[in-house]
PDB file of N, CA and C in Angstrom:
ATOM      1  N   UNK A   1      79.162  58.689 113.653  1.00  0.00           N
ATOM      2  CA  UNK A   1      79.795  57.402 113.490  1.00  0.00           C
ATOM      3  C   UNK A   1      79.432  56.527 114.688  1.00  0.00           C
ATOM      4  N   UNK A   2      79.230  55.506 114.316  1.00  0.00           N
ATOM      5  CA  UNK A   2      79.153  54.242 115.759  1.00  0.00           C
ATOM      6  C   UNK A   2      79.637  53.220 115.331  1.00  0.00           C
ATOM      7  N   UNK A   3      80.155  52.429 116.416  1.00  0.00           N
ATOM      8  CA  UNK A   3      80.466  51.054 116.562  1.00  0.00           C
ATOM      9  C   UNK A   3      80.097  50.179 116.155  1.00  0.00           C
ATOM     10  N   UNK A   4      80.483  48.943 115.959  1.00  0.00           N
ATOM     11  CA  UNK A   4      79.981  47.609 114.921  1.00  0.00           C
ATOM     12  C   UNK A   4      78.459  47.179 115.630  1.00  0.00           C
ATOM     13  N   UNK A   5      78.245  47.401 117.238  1.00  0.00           N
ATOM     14  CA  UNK A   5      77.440  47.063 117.881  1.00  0.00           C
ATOM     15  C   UNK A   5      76.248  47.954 117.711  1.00  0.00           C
ATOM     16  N   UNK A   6      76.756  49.404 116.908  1.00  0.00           N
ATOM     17  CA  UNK A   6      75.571  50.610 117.479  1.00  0.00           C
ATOM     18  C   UNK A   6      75.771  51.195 117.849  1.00  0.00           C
ATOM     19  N   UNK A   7      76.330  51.441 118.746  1.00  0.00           N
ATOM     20  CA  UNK A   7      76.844  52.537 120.059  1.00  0.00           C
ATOM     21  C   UNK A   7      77.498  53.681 119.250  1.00  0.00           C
ATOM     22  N   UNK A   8      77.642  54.258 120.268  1.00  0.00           N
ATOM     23  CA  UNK A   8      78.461  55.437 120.114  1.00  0.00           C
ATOM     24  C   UNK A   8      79.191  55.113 120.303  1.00  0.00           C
ATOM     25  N   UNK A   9      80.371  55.652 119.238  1.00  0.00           N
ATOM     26  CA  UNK A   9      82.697  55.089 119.789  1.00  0.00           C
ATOM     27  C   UNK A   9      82.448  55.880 120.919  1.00  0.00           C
ATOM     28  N   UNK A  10      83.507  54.167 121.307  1.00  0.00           N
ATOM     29  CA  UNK A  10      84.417  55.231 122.746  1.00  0.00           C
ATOM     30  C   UNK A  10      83.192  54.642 124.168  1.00  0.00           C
ATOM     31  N   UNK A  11      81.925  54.007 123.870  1.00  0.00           N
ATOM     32  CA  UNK A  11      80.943  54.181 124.977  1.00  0.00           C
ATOM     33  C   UNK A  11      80.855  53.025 124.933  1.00  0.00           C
ATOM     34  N   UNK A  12      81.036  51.961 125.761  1.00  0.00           N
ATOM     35  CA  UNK A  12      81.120  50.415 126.317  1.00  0.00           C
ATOM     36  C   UNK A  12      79.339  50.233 125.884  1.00  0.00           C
ATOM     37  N   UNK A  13      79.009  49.233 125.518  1.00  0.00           N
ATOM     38  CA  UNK A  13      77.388  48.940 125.801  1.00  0.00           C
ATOM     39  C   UNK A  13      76.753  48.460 127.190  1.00  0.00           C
ATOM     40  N   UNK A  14      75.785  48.687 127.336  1.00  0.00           N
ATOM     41  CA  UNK A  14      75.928  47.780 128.940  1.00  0.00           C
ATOM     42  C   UNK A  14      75.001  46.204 127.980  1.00  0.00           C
ATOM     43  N   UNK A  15      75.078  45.259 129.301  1.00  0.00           N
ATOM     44  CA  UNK A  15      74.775  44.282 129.010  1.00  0.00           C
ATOM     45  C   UNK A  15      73.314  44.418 128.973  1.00  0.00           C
ATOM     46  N   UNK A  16      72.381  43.548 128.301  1.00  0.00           N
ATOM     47  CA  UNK A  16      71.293  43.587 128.081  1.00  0.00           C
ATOM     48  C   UNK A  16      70.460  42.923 129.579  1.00  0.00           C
ATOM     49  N   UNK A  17      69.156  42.847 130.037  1.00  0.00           N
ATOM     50  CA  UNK A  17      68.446  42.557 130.881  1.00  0.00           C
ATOM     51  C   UNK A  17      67.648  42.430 130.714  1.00  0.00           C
ATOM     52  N   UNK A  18      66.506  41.437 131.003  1.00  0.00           N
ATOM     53  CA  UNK A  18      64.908  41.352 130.787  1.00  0.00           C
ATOM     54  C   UNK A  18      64.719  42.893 131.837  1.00  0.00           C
ATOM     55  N   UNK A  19      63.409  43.439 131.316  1.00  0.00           N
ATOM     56  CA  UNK A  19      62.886  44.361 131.806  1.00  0.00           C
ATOM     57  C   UNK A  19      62.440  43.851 133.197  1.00  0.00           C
ATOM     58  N   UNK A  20      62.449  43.971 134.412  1.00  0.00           N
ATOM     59  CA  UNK A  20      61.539  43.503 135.518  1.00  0.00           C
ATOM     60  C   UNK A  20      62.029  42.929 135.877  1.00  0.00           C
ATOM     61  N   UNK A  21      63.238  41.964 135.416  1.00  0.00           N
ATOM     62  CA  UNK A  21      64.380  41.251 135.923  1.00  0.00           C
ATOM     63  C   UNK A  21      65.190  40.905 137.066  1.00  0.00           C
ATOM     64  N   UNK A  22      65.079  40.664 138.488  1.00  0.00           N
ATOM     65  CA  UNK A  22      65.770  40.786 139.790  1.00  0.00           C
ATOM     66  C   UNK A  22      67.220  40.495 138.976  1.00  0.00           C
ATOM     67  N   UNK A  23      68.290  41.018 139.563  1.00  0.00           N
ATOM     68  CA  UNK A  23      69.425  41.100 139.927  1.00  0.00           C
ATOM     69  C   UNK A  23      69.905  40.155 140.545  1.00  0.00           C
ATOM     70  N   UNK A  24      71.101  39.790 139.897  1.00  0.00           N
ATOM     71  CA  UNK A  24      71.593  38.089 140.913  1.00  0.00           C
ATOM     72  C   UNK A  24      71.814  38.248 142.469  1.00  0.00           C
ATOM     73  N   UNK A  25      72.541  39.480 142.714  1.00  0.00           N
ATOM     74  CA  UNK A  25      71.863  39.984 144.212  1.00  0.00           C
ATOM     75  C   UNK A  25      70.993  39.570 144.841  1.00  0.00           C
ATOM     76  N   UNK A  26      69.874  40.065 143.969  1.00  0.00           N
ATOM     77  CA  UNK A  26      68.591  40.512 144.616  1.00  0.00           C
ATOM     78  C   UNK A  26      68.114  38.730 144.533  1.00  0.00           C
ATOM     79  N   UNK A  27      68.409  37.889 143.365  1.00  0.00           N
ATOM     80  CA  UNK A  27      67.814  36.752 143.284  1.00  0.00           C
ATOM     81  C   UNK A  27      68.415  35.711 144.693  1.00  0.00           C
ATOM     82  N   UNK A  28      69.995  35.663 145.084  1.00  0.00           N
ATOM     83  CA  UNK A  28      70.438  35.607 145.511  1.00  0.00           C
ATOM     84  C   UNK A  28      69.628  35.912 147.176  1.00  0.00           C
ATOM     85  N   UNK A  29      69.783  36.840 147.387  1.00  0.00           N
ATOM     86  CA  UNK A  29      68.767  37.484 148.499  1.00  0.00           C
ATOM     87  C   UNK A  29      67.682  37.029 148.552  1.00  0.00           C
ATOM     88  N   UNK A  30      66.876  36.776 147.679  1.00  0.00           N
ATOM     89  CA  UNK A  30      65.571  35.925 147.898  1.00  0.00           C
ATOM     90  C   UNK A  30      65.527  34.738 148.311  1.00  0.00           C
ATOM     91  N   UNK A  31      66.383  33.748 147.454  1.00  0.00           N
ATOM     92  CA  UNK A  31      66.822  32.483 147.643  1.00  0.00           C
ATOM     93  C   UNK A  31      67.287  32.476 149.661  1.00  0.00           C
ATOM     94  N   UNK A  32      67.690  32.947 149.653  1.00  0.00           N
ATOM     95  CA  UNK A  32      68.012  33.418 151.621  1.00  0.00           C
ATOM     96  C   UNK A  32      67.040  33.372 151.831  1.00  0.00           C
ATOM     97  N   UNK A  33      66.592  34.190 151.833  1.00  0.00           N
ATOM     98  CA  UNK A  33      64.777  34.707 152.740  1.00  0.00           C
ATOM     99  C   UNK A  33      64.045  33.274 152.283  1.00  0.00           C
ATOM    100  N   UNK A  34      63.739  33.025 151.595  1.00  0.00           N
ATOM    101  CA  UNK A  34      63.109  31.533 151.230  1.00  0.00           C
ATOM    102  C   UNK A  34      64.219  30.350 152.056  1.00  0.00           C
ATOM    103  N   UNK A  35      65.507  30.023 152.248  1.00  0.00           N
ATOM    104  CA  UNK A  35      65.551  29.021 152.979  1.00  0.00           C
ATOM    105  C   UNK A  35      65.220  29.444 154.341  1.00  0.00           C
ATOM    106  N   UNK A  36      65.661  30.682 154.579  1.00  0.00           N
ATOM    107  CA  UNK A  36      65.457  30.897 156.260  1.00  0.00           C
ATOM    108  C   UNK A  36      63.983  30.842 156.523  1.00  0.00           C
ATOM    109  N   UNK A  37      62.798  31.243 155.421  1.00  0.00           N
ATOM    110  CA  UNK A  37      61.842  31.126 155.979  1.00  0.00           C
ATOM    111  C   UNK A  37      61.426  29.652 155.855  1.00  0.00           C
ATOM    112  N   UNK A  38      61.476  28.700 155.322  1.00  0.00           N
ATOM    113  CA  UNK A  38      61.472  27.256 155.495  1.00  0.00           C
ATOM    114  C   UNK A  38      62.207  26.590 156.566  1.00  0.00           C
ATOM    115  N   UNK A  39      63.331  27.219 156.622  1.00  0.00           N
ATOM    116  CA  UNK A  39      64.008  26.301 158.128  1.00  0.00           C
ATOM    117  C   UNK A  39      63.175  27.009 159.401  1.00  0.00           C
ATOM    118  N   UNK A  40      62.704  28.300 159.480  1.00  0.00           N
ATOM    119  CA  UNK A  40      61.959  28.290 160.859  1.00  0.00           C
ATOM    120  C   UNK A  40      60.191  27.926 160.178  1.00  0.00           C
ATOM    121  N   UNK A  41      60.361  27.325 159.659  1.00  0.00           N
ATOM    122  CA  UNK A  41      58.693  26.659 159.386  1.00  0.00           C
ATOM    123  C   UNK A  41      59.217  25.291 160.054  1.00  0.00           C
ATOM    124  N   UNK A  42      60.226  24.819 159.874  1.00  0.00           N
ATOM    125  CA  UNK A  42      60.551  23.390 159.827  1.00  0.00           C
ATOM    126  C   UNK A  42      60.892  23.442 161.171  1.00  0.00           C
ATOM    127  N   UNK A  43      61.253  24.575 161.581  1.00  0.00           N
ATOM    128  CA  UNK A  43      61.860  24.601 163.478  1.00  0.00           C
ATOM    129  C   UNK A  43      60.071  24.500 164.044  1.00  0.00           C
ATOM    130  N   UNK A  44      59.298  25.082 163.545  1.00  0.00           N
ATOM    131  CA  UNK A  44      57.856  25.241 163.974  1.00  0.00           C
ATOM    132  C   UNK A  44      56.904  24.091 163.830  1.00  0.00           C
ATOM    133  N   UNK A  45      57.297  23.626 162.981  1.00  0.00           N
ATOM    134  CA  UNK A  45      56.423  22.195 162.700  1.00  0.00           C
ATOM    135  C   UNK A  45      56.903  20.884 162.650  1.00  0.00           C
ATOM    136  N   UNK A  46      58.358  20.776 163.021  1.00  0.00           N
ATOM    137  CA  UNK A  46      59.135  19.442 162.876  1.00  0.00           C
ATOM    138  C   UNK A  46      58.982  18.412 161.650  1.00  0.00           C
ATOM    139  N   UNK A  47      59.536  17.299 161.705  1.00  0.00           N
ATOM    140  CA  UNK A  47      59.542  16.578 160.978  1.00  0.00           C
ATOM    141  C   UNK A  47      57.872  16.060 160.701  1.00  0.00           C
ATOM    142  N   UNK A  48      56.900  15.996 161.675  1.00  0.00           N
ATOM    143  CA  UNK A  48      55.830  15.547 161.371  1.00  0.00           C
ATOM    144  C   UNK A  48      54.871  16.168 160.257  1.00  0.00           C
ATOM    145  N   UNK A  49      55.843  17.850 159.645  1.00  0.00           N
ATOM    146  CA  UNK A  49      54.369  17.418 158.740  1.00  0.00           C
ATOM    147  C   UNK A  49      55.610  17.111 157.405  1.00  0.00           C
ATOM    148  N   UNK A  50      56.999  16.497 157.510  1.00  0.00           N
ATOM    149  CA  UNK A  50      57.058  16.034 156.062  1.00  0.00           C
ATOM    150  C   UNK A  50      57.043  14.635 156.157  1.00  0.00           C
ATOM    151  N   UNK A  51      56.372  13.893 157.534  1.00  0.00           N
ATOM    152  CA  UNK A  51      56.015  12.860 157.619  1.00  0.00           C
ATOM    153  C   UNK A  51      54.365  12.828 156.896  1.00  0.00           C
ATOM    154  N   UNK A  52      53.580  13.911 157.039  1.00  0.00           N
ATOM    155  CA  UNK A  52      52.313  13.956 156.685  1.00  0.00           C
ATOM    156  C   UNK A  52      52.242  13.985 155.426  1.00  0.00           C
ATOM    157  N   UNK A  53      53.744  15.023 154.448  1.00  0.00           N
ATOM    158  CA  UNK A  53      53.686  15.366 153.009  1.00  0.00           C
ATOM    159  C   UNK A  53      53.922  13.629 152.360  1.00  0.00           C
ATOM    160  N   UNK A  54      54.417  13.286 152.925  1.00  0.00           N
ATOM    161  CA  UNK A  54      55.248  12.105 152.577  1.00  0.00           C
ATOM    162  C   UNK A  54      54.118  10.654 152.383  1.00  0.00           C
ATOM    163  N   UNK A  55      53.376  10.732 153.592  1.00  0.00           N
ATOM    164  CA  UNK A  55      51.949   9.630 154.044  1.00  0.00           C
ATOM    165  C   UNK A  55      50.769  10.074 153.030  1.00  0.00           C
ATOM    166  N   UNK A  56      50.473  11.609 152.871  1.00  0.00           N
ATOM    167  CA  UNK A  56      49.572  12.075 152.018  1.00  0.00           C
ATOM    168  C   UNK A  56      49.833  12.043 150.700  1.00  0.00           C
ATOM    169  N   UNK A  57      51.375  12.557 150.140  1.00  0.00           N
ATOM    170  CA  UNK A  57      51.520  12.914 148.962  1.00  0.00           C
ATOM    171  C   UNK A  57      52.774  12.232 148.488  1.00  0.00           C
ATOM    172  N   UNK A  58      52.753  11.285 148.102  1.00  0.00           N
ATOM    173  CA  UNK A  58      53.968  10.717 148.225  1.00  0.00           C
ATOM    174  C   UNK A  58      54.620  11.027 146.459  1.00  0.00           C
ATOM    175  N   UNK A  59      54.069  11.598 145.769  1.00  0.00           N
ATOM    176  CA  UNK A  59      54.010  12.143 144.688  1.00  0.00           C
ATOM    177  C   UNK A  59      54.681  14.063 145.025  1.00  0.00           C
ATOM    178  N   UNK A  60      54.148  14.599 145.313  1.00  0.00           N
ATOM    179  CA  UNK A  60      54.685  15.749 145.907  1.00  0.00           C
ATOM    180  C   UNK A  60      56.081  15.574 146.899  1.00  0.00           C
ATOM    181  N   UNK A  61      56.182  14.612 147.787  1.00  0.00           N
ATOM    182  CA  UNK A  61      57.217  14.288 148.847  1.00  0.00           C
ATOM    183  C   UNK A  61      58.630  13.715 147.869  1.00  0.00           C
ATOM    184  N   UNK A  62      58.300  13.269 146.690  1.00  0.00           N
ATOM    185  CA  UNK A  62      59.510  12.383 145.801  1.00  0.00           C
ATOM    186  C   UNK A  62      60.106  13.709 144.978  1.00  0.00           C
ATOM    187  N   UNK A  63      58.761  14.684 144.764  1.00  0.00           N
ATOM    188  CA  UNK A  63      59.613  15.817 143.848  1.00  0.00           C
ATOM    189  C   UNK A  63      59.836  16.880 144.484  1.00  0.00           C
ATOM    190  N   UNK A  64      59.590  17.020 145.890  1.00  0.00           N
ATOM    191  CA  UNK A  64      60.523  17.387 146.931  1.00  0.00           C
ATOM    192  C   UNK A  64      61.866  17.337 147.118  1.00  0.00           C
ATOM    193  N   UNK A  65      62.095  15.801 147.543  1.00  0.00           N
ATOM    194  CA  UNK A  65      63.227  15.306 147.255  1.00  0.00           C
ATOM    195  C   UNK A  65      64.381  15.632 146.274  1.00  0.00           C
ATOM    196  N   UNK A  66      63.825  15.398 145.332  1.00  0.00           N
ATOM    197  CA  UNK A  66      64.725  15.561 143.900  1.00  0.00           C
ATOM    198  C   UNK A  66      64.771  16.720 143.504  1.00  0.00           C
ATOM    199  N   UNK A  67      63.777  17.960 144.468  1.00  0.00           N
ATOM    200  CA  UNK A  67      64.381  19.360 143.986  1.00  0.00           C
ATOM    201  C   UNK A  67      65.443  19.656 144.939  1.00  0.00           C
ATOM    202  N   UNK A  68      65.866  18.819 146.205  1.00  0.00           N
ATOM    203  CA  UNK A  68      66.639  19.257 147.041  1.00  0.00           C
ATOM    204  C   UNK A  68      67.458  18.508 146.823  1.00  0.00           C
ATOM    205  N   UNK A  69      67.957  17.369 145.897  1.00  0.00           N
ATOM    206  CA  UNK A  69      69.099  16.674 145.857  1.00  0.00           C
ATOM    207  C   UNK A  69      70.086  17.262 145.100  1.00  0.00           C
ATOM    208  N   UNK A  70      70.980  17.253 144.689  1.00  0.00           N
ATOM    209  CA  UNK A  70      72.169  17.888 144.010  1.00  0.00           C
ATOM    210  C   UNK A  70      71.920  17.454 142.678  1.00  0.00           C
ATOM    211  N   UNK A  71      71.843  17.895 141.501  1.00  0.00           N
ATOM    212  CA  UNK A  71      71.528  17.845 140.039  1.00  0.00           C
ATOM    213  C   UNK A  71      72.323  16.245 139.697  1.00  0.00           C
ATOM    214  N   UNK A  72      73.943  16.509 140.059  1.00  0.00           N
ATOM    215  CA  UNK A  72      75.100  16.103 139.486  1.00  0.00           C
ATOM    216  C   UNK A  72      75.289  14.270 140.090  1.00  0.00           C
ATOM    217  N   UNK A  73      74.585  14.000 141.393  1.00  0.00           N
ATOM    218  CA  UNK A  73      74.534  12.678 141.981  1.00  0.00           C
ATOM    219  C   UNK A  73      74.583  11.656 140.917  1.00  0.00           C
ATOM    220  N   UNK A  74      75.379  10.885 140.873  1.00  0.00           N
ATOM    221  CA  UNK A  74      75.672   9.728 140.360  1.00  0.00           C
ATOM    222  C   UNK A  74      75.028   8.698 140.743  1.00  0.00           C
ATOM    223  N   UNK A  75      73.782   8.140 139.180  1.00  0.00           N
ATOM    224  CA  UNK A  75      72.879   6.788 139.829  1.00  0.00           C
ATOM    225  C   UNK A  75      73.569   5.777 139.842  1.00  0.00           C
ATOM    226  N   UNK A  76      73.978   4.563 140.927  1.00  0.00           N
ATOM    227  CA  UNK A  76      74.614   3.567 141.203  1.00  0.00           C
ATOM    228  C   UNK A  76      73.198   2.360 140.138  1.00  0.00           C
ATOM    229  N   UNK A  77      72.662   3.024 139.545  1.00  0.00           N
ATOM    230  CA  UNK A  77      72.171   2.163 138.349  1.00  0.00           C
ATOM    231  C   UNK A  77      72.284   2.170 136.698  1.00  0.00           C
ATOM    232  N   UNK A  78      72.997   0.972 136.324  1.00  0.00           N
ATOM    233  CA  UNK A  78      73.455   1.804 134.892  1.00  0.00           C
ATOM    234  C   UNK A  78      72.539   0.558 134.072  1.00  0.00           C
ATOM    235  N   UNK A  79      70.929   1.172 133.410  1.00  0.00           N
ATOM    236  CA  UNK A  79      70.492   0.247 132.832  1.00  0.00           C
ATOM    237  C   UNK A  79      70.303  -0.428 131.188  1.00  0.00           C
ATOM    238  N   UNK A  80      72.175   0.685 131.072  1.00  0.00           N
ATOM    239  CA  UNK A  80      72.081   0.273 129.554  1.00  0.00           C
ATOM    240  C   UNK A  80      72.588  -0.995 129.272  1.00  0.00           C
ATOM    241  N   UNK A  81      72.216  -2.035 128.524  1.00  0.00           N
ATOM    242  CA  UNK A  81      72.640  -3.631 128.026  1.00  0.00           C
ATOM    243  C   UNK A  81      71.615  -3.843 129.368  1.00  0.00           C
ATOM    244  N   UNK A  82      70.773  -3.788 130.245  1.00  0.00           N
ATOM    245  CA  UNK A  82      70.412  -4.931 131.009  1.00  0.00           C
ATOM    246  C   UNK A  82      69.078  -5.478 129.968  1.00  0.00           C
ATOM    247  N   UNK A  83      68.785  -6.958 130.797  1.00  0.00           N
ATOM    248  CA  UNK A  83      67.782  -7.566 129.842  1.00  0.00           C
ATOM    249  C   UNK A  83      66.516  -6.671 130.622  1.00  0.00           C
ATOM    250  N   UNK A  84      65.207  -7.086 130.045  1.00  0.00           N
ATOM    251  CA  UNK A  84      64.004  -6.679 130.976  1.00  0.00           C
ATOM    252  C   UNK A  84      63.755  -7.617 131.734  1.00  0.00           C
ATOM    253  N   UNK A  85      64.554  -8.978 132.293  1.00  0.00           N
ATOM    254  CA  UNK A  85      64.478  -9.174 133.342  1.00  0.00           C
ATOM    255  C   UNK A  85      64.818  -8.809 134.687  1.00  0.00           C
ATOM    256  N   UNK A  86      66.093  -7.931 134.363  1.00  0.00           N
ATOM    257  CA  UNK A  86      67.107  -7.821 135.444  1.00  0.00           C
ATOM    258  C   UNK A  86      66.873  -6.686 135.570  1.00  0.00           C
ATOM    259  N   UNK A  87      65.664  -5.531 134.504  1.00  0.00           N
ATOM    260  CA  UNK A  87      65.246  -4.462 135.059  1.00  0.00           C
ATOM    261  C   UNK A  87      64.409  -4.798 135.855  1.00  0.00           C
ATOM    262  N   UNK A  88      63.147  -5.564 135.494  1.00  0.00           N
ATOM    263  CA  UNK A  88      62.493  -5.980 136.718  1.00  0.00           C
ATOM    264  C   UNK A  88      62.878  -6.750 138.280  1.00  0.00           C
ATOM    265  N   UNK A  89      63.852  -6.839 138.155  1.00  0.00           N
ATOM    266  CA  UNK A  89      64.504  -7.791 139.252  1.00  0.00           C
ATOM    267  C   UNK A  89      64.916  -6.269 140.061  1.00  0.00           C
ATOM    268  N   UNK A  90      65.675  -5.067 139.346  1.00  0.00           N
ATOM    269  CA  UNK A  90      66.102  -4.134 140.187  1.00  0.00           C
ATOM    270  C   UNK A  90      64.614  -3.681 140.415  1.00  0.00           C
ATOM    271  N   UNK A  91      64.251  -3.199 139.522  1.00  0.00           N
ATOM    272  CA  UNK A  91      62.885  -2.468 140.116  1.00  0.00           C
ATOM    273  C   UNK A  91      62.177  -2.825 141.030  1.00  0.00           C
ATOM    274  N   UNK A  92      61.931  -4.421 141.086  1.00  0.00           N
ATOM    275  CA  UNK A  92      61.058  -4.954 142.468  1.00  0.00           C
ATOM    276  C   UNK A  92      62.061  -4.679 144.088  1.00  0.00           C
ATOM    277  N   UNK A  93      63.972  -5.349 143.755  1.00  0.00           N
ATOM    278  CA  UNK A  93      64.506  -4.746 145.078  1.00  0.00           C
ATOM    279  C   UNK A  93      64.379  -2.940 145.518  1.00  0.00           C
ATOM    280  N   UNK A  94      63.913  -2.287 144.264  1.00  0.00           N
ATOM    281  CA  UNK A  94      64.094  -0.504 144.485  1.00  0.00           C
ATOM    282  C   UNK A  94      62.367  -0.756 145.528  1.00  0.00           C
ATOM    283  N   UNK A  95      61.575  -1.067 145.170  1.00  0.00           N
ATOM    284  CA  UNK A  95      60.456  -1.306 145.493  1.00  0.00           C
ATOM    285  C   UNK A  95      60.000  -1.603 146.689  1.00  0.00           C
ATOM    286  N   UNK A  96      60.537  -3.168 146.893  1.00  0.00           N
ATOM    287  CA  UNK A  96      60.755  -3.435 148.512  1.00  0.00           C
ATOM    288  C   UNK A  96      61.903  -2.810 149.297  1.00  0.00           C
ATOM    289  N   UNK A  97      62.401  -2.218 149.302  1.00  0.00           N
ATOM    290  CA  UNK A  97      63.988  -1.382 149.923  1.00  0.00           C
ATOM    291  C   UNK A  97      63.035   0.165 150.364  1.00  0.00           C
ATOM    292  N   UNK A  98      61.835   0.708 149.244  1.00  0.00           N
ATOM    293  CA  UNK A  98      60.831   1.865 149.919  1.00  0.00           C
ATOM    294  C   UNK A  98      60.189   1.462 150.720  1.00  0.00           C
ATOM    295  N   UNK A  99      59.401   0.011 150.566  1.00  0.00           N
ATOM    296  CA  UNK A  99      58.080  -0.175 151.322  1.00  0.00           C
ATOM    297  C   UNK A  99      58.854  -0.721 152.600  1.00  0.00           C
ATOM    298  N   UNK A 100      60.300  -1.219 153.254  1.00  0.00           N
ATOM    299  CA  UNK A 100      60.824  -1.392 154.408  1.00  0.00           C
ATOM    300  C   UNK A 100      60.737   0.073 154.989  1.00  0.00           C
ATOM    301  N   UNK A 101      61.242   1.227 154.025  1.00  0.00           N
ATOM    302  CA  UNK A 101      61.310   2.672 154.560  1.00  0.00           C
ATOM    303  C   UNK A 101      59.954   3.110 154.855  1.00  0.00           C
ATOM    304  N   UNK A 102      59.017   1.779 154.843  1.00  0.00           N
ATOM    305  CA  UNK A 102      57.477   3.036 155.222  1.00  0.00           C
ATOM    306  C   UNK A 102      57.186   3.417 153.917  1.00  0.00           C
ATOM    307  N   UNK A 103      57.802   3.633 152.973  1.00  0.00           N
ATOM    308  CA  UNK A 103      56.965   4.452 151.623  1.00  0.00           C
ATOM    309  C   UNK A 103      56.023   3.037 150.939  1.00  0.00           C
ATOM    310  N   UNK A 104      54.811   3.439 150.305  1.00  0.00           N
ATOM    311  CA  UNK A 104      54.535   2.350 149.950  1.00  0.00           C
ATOM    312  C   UNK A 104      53.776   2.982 148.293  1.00  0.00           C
ATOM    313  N   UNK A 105      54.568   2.524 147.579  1.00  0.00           N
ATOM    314  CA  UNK A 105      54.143   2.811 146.322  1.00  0.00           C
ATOM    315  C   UNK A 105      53.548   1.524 145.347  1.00  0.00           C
ATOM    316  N   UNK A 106      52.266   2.015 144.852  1.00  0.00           N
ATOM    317  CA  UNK A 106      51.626   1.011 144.009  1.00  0.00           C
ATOM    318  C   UNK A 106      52.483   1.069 142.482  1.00  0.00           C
ATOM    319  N   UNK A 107      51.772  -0.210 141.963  1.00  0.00           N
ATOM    320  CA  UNK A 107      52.387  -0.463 140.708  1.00  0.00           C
ATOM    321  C   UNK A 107      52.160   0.638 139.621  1.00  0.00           C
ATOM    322  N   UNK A 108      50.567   0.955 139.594  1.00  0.00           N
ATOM    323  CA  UNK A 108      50.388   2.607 138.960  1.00  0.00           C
ATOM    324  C   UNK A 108      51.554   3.713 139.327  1.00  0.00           C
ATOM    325  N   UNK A 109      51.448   3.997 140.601  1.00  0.00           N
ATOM    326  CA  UNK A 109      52.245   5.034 140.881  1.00  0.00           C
ATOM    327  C   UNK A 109      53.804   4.899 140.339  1.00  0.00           C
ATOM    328  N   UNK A 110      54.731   3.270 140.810  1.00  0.00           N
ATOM    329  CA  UNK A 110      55.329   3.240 140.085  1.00  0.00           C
ATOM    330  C   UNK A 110      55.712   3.768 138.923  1.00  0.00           C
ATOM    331  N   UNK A 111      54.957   3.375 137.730  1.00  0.00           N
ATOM    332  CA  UNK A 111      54.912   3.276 136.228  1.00  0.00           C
ATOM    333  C   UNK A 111      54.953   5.151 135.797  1.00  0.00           C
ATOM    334  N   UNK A 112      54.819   5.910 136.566  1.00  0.00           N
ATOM    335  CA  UNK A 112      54.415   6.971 136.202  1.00  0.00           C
ATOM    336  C   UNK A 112      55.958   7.906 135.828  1.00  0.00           C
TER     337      UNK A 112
END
């Protein structure tokens, strides 16, 4: 006789797992070893080379960014009902507000 699941009565199933699978532990534990080994890269090389990622790759440096920002951040832009003027009106102040910060993004790059 067995259980609705299969099993043998009486014997709990265990939960299922991809084969090869790290352990939230173990994933957990990695995630460590990966920031600690980035913060002493970053103690070793300072800010100048994410000044370099940033001058070189400013494409790589933005999705940098946005993998280190918090998912849940609330955009202080809400562009539903605006006309396409007043998108372009924000988009040019988002625009000049980077290129004061030093970033200088073309209209291609923009659009992307």
């Amino acid at each position: 006789m067995t259980g609705a699941d299969g099993s043998p009565p009486g014997k709990p199933r265990s939960p299922r797992r991809k084969p090869g699978a790290a352990s939230k532990p173990a994933r957990s534990g990695l995630g460590e070893a990966f920031l600690a080994a980035l913060h002493a890269d970053f103690l070793a090389h300072g800010a100048g080379a994410i000044e370099r990622v940033r001058l070189d790759n400013p494409t790589a440096y933005i999705k940098l960014c946005d993998a280190l920002l918090p998912k849940d951040v609330a955009s202080p832009l809400d562009e539903r009902g605006l006309s396409d003027e007043e998108l372009d009106r924000r988009i040019g102040e988002i625009l000049r507000q980077c290129q004061g910060a030093g970033l200088e993004i073309g209209v291609a790059e923009a659009a992307r």
